[in-house]
C-alpha atoms as a PDB file:
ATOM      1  CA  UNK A   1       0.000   0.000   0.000  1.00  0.00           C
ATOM      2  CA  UNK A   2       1.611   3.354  -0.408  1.00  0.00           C
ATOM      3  CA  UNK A   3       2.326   6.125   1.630  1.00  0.00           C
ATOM      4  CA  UNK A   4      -1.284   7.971   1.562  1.00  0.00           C
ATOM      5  CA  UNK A   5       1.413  11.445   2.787  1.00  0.00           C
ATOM      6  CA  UNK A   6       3.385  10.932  -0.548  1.00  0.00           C
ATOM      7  CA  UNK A   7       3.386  13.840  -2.857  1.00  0.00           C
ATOM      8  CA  UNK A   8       3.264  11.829  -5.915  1.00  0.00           C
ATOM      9  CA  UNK A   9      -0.192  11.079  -4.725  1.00  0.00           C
ATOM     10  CA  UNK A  10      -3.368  13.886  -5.423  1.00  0.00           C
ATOM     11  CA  UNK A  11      -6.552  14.581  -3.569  1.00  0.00           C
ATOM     12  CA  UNK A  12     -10.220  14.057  -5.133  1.00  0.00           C
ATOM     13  CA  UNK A  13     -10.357  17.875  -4.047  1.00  0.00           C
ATOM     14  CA  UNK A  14      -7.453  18.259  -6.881  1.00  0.00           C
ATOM     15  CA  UNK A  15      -8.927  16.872  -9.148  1.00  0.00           C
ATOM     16  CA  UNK A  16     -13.155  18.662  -8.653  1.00  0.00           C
ATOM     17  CA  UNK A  17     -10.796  21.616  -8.412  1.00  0.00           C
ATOM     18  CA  UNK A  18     -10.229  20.912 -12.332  1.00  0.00           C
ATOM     19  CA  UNK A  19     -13.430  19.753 -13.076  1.00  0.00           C
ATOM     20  CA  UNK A  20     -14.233  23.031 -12.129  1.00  0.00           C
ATOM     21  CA  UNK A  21     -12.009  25.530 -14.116  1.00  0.00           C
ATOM     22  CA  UNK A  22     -12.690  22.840 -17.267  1.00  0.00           C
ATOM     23  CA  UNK A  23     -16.866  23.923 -16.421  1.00  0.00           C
ATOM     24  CA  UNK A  24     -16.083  27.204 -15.991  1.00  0.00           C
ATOM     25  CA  UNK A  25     -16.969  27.674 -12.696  1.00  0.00           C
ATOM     26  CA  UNK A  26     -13.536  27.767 -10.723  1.00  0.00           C
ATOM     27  CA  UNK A  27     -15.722  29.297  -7.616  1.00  0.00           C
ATOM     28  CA  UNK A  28     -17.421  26.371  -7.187  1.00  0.00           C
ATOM     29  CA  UNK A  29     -20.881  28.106  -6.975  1.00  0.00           C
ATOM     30  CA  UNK A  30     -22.696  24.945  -8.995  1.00  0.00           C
ATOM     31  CA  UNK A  31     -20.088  22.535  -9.198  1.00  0.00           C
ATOM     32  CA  UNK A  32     -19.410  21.429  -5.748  1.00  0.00           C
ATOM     33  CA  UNK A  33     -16.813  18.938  -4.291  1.00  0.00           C
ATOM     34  CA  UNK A  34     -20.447  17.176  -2.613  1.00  0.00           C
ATOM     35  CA  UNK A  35     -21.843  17.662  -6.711  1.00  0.00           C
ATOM     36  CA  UNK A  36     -19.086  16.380  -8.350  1.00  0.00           C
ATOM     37  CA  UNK A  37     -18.001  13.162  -6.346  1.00  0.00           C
ATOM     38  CA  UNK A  38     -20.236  10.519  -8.001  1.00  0.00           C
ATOM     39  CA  UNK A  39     -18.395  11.947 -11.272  1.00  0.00           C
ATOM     40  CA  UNK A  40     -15.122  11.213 -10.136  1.00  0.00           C
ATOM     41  CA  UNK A  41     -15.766   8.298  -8.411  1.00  0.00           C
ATOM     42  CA  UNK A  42     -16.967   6.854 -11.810  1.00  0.00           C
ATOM     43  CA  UNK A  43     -13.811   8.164 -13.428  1.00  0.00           C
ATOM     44  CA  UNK A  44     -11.831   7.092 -11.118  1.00  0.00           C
ATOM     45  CA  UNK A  45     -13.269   3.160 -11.577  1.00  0.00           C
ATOM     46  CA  UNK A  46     -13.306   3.519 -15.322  1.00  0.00           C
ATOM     47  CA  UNK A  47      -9.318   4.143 -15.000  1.00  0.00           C
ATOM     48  CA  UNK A  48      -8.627   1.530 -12.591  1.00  0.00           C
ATOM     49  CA  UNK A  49     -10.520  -1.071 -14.835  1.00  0.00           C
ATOM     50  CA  UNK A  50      -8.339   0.181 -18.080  1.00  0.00           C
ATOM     51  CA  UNK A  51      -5.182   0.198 -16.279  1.00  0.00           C
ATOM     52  CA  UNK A  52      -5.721  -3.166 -14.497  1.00  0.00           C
ATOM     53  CA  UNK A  53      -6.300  -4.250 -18.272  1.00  0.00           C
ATOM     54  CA  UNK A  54      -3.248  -3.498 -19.334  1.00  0.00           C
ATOM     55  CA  UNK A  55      -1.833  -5.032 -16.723  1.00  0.00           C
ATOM     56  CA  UNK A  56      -0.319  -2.627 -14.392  1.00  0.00           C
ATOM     57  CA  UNK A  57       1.176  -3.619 -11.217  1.00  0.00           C
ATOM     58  CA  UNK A  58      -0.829  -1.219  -9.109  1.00  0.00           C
ATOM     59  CA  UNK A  59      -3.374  -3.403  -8.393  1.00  0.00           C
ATOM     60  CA  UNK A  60      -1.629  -6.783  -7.729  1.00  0.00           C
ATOM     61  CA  UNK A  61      -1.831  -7.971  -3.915  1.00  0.00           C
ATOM     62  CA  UNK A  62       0.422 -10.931  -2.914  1.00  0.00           C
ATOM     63  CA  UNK A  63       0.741 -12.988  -0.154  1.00  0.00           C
ATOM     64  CA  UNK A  64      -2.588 -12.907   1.425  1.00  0.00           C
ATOM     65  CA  UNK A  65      -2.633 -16.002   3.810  1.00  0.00           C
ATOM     66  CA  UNK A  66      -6.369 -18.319   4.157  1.00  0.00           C
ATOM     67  CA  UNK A  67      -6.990 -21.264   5.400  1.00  0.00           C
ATOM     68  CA  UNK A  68      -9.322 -23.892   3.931  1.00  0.00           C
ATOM     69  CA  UNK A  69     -10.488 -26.064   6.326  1.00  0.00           C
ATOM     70  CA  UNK A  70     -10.112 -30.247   5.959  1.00  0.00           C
ATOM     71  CA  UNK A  71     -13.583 -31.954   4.908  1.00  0.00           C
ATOM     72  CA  UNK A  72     -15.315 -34.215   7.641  1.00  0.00           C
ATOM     73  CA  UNK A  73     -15.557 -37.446   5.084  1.00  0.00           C
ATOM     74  CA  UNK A  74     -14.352 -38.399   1.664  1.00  0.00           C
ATOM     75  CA  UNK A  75     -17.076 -37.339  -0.669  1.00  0.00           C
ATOM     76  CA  UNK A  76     -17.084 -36.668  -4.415  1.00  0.00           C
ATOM     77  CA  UNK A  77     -19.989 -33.904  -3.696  1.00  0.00           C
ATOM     78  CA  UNK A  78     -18.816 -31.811  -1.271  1.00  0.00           C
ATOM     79  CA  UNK A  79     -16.843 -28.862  -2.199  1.00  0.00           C
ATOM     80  CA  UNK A  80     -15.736 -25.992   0.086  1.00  0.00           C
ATOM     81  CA  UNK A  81     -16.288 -22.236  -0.852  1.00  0.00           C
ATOM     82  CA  UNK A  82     -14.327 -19.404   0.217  1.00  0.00           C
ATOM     83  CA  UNK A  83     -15.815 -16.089  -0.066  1.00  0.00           C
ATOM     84  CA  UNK A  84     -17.252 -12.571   1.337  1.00  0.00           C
ATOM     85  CA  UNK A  85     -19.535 -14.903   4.141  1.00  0.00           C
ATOM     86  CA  UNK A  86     -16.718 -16.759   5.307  1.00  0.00           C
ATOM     87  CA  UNK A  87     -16.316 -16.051   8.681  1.00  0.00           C
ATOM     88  CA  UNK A  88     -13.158 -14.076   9.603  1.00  0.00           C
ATOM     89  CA  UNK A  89     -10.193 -14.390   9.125  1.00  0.00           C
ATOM     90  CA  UNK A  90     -10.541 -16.663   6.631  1.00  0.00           C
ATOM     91  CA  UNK A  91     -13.144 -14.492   4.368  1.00  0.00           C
ATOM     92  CA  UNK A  92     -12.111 -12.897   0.930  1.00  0.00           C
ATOM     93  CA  UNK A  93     -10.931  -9.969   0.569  1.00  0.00           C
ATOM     94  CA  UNK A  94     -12.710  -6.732   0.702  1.00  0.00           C
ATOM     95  CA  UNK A  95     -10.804  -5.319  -2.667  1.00  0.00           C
ATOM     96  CA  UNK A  96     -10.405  -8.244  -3.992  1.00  0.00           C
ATOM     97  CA  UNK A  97     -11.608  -8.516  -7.811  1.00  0.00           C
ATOM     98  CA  UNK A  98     -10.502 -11.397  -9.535  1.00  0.00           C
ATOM     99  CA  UNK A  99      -8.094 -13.993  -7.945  1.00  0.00           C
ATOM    100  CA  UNK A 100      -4.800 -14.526 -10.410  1.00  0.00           C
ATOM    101  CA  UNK A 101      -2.683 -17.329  -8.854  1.00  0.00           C
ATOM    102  CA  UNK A 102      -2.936 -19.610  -5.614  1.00  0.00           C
ATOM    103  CA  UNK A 103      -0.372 -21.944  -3.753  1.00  0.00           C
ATOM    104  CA  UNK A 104      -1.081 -24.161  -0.958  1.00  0.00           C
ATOM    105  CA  UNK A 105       0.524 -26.099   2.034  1.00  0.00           C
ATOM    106  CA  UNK A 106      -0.727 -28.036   5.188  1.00  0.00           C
ATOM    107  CA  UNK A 107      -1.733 -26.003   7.600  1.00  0.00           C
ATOM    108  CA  UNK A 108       0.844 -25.131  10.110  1.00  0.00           C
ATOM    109  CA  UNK A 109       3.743 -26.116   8.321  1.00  0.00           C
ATOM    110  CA  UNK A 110       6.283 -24.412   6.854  1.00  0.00           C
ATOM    111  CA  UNK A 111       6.621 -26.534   3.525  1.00  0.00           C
ATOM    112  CA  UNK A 112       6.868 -24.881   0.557  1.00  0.00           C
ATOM    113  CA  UNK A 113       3.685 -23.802  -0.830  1.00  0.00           C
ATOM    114  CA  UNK A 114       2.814 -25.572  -4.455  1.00  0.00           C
ATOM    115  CA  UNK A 115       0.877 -23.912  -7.193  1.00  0.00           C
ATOM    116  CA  UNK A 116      -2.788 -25.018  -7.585  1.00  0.00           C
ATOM    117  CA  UNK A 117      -4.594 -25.340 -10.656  1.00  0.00           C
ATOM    118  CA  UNK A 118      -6.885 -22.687 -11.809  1.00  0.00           C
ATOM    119  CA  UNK A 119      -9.608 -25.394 -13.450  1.00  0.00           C
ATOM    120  CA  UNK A 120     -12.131 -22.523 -13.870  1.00  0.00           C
ATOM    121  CA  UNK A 121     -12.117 -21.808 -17.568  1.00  0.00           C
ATOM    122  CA  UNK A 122     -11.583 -25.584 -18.419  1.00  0.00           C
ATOM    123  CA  UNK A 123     -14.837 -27.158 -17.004  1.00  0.00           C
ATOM    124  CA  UNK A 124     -15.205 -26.189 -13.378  1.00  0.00           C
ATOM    125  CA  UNK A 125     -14.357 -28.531 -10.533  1.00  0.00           C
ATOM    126  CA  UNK A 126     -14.605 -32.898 -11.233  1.00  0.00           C
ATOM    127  CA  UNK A 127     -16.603 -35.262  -9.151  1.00  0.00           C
ATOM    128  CA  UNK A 128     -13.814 -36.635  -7.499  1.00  0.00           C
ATOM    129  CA  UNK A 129     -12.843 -38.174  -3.720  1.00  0.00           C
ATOM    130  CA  UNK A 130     -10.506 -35.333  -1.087  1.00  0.00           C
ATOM    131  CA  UNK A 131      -7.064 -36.572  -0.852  1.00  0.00           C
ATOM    132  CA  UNK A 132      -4.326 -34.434   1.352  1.00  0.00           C
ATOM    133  CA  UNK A 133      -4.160 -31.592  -1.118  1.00  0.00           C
ATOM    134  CA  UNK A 134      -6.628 -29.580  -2.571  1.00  0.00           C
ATOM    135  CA  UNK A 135      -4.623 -28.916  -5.947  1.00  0.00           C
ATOM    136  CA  UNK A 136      -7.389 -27.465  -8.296  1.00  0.00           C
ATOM    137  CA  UNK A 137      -9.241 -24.504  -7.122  1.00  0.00           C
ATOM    138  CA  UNK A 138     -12.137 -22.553  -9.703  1.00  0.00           C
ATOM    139  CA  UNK A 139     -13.303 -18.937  -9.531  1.00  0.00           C
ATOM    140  CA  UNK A 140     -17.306 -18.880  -9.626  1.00  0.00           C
ATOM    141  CA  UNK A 141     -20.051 -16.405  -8.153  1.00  0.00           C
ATOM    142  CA  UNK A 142     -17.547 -14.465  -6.772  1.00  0.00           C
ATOM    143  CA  UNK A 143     -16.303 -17.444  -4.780  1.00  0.00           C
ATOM    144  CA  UNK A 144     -12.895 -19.804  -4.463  1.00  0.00           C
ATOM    145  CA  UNK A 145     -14.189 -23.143  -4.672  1.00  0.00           C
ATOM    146  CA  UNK A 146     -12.325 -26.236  -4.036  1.00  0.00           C
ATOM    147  CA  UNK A 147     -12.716 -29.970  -4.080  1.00  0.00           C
ATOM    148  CA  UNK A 148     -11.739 -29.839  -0.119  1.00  0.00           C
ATOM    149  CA  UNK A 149      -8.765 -31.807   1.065  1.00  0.00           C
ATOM    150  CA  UNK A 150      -8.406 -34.014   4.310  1.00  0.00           C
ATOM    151  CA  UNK A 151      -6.279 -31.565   6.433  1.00  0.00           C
ATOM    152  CA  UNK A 152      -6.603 -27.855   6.852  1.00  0.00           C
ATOM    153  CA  UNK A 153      -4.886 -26.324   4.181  1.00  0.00           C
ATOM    154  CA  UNK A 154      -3.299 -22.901   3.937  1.00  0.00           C
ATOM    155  CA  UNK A 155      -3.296 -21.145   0.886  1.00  0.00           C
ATOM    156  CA  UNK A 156      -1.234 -18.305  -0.221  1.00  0.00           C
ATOM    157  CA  UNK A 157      -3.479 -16.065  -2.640  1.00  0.00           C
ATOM    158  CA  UNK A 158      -2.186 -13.484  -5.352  1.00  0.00           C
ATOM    159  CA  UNK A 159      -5.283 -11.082  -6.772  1.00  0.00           C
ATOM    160  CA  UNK A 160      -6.523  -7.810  -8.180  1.00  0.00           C
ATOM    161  CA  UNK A 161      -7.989  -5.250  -6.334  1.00  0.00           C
ATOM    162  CA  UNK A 162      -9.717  -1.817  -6.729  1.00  0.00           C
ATOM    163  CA  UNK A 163      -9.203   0.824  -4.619  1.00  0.00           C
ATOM    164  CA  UNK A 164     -12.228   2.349  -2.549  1.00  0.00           C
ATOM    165  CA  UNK A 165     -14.221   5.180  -3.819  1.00  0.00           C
ATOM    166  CA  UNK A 166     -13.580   8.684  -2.638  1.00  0.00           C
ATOM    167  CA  UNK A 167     -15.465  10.360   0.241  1.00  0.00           C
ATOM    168  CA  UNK A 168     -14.729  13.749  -0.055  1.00  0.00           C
ATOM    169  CA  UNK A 169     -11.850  16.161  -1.295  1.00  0.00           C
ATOM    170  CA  UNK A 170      -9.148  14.704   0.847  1.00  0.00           C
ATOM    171  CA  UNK A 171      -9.165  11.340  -0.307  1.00  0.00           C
ATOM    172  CA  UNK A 172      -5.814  10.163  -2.057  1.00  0.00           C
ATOM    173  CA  UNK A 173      -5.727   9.361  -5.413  1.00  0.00           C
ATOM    174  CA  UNK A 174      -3.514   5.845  -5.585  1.00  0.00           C
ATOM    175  CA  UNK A 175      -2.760   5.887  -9.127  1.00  0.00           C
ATOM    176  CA  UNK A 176       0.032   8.439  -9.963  1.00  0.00           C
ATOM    177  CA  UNK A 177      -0.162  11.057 -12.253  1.00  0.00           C
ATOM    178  CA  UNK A 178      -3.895  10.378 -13.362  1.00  0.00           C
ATOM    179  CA  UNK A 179      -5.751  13.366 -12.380  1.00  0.00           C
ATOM    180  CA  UNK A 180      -6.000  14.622 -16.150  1.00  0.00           C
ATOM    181  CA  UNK A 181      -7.704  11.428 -17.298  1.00  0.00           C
ATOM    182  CA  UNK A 182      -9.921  11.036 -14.173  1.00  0.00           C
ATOM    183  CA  UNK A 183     -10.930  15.042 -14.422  1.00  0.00           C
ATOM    184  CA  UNK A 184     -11.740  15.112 -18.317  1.00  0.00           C
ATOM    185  CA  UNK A 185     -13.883  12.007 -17.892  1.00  0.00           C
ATOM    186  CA  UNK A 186     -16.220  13.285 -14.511  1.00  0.00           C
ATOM    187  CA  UNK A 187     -15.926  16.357 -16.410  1.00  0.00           C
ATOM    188  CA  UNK A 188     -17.623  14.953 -19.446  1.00  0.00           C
ATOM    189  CA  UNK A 189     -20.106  13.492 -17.573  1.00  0.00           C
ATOM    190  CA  UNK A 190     -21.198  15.911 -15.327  1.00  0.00           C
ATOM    191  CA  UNK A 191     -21.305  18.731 -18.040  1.00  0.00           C
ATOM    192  CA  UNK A 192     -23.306  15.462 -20.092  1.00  0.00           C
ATOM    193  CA  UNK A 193     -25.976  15.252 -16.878  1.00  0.00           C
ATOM    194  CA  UNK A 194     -26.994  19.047 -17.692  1.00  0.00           C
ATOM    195  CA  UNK A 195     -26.526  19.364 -21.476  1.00  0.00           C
ATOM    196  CA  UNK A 196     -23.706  21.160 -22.331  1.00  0.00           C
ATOM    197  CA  UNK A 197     -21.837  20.897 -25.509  1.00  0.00           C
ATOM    198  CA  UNK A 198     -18.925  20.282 -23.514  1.00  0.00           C
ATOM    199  CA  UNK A 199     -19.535  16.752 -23.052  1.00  0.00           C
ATOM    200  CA  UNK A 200     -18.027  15.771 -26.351  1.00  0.00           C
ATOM    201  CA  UNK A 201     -14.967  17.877 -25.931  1.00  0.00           C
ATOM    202  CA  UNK A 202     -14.056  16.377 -22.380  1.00  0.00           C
ATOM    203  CA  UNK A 203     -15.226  13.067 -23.193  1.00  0.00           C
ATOM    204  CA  UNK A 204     -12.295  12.593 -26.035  1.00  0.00           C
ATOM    205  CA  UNK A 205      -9.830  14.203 -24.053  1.00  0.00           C
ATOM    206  CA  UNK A 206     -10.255  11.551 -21.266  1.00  0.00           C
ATOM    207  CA  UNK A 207      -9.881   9.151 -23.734  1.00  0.00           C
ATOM    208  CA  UNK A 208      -6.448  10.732 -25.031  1.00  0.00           C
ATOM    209  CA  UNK A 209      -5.730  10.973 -21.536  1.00  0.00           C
ATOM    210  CA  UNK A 210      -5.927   7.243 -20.355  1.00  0.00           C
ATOM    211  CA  UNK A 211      -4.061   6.285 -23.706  1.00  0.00           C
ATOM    212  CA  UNK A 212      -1.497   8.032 -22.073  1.00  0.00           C
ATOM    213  CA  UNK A 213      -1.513   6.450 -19.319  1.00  0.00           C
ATOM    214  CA  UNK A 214      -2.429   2.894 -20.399  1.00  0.00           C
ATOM    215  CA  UNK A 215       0.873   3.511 -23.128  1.00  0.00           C
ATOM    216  CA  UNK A 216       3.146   4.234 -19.985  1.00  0.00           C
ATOM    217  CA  UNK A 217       2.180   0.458 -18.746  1.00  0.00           C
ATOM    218  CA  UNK A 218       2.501  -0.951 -21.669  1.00  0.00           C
ATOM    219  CA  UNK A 219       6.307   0.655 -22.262  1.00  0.00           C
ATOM    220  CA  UNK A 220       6.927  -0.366 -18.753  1.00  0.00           C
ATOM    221  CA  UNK A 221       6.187  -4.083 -19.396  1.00  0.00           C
ATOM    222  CA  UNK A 222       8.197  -3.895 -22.814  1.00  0.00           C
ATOM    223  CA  UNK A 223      11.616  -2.599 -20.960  1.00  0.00           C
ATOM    224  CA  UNK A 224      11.992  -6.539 -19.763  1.00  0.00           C
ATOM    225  CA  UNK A 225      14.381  -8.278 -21.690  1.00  0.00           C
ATOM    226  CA  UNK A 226      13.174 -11.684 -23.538  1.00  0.00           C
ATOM    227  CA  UNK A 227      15.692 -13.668 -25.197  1.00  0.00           C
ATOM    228  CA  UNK A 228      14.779 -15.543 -27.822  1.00  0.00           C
ATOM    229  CA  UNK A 229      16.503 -19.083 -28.263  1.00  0.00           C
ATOM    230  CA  UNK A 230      18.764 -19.426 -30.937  1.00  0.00           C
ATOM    231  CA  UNK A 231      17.995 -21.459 -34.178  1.00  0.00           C
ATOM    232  CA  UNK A 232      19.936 -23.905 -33.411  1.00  0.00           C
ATOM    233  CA  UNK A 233      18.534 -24.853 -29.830  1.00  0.00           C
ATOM    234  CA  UNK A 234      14.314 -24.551 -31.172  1.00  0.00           C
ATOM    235  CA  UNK A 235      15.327 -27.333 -33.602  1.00  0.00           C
ATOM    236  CA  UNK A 236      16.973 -29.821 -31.496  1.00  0.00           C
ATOM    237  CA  UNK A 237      13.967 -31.466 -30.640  1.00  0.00           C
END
């Protein structure tokens, strides 16, 4: 989580603040921070959601410990569910959005954890007995689901998040150097909401705006260096 005192980090107040001068009413006598804030919020989700996309680290969480608890018998039926009515501390979490990668271990050990099998665009779960390990897991109505295994089993989860909406004008904004794309897009839809010709003009600029941004990611990821084998070595086989 970063520092919330950083200064590479704005305010929702920053960015009604433009909103405002882009309306024309830098006083603030219609658009209010109180006015504006279901604007921004919806900006502000609309550029997590491209950003997370494109696959920017921002909203990667690792290392979030659970435990699945060991099934009472051996029964190809039963499957156990982790999600938001688990009871604590073993309950999803609250920003999670979609899970990426699990590993697993017995419960209390300090093994190595091994990766599980994501199973949940390749047919769901089988109708199979528990053994020791869980192995498989599958994403489903906003739930982990797994066969169950006879032990408790901790899991080590990796996921994507979203950050909570703003409150007011000193929330933080956690994504760095986005206030341009988050402003022209509540901007666009708030001067939408009441008419104005505006709408248009705001509306494309947000969209040049998150390019920018989304192009940053993508230049980030490219920096890695990939080898490729030489000709010799892909034909050996």
């Amino acid at each position: 989580m970063p520092v919330v005192g950083s200064s590479a980090y704005n305010t929702a107040g920053q960015i009604t603040a433009i909103i405002r001068s882009l309306l024309n009413d830098a006083s603030g006598n219609l658009f209010t921070d109180g006015l504006l804030m279901p604007y921004v919020n919806s900006a502000y989700r609309k550029v997590q959601r491209a950003l997370a996309a494109a696959g920017q680290e921002t909203f990667l969480v690792d290392d979030v410990l659970l435990v699945v608890p060991a099934v009472s018998a051996v029964d190809p039926s039963l499957q156990v569910v982790i999600d938001d009515s688990t009871a604590p501390p073993n309950q999803l979490p609250t920003d999670l959005l979609t899970p990426m990668e699990i590993w697993e271990r017995a419960n209390g050990s300090s093994n190595d954890f091994v990766r599980m099998v994501d199973v949940t665009s390749s047919g769901g779960l089988p109708a199979i007995g528990q053994g020791m390990t869980l192995g498989i897991w599958e994403w489903r109505q906003d739930g982990l689901y797994f066969l169950g295994a006879t032990q408790d089993t901790q899991i080590r989860l990796r996921y994507q998040k979203s950050f909570p909406d703003f409150s007011d004008g000193s929330s933080v904004v956690l994504i760095r150097n986005a206030q341009e794309a988050i402003a022209y897009s509540g901007a666009a839809m708030a001067a939408l909401a009441r008419g104005s010709p505006l709408a248009v003009t705001w509306d494309k600029a947000a969209q040049n705006a998150l390019e920018d941004l989304i192009v940053t990611t993508v230049r980030r990821d490219q920096r890695v260096a990939r080898r490729r084998l030489p000709f010799s070595a892909r034909n050996r086989g």
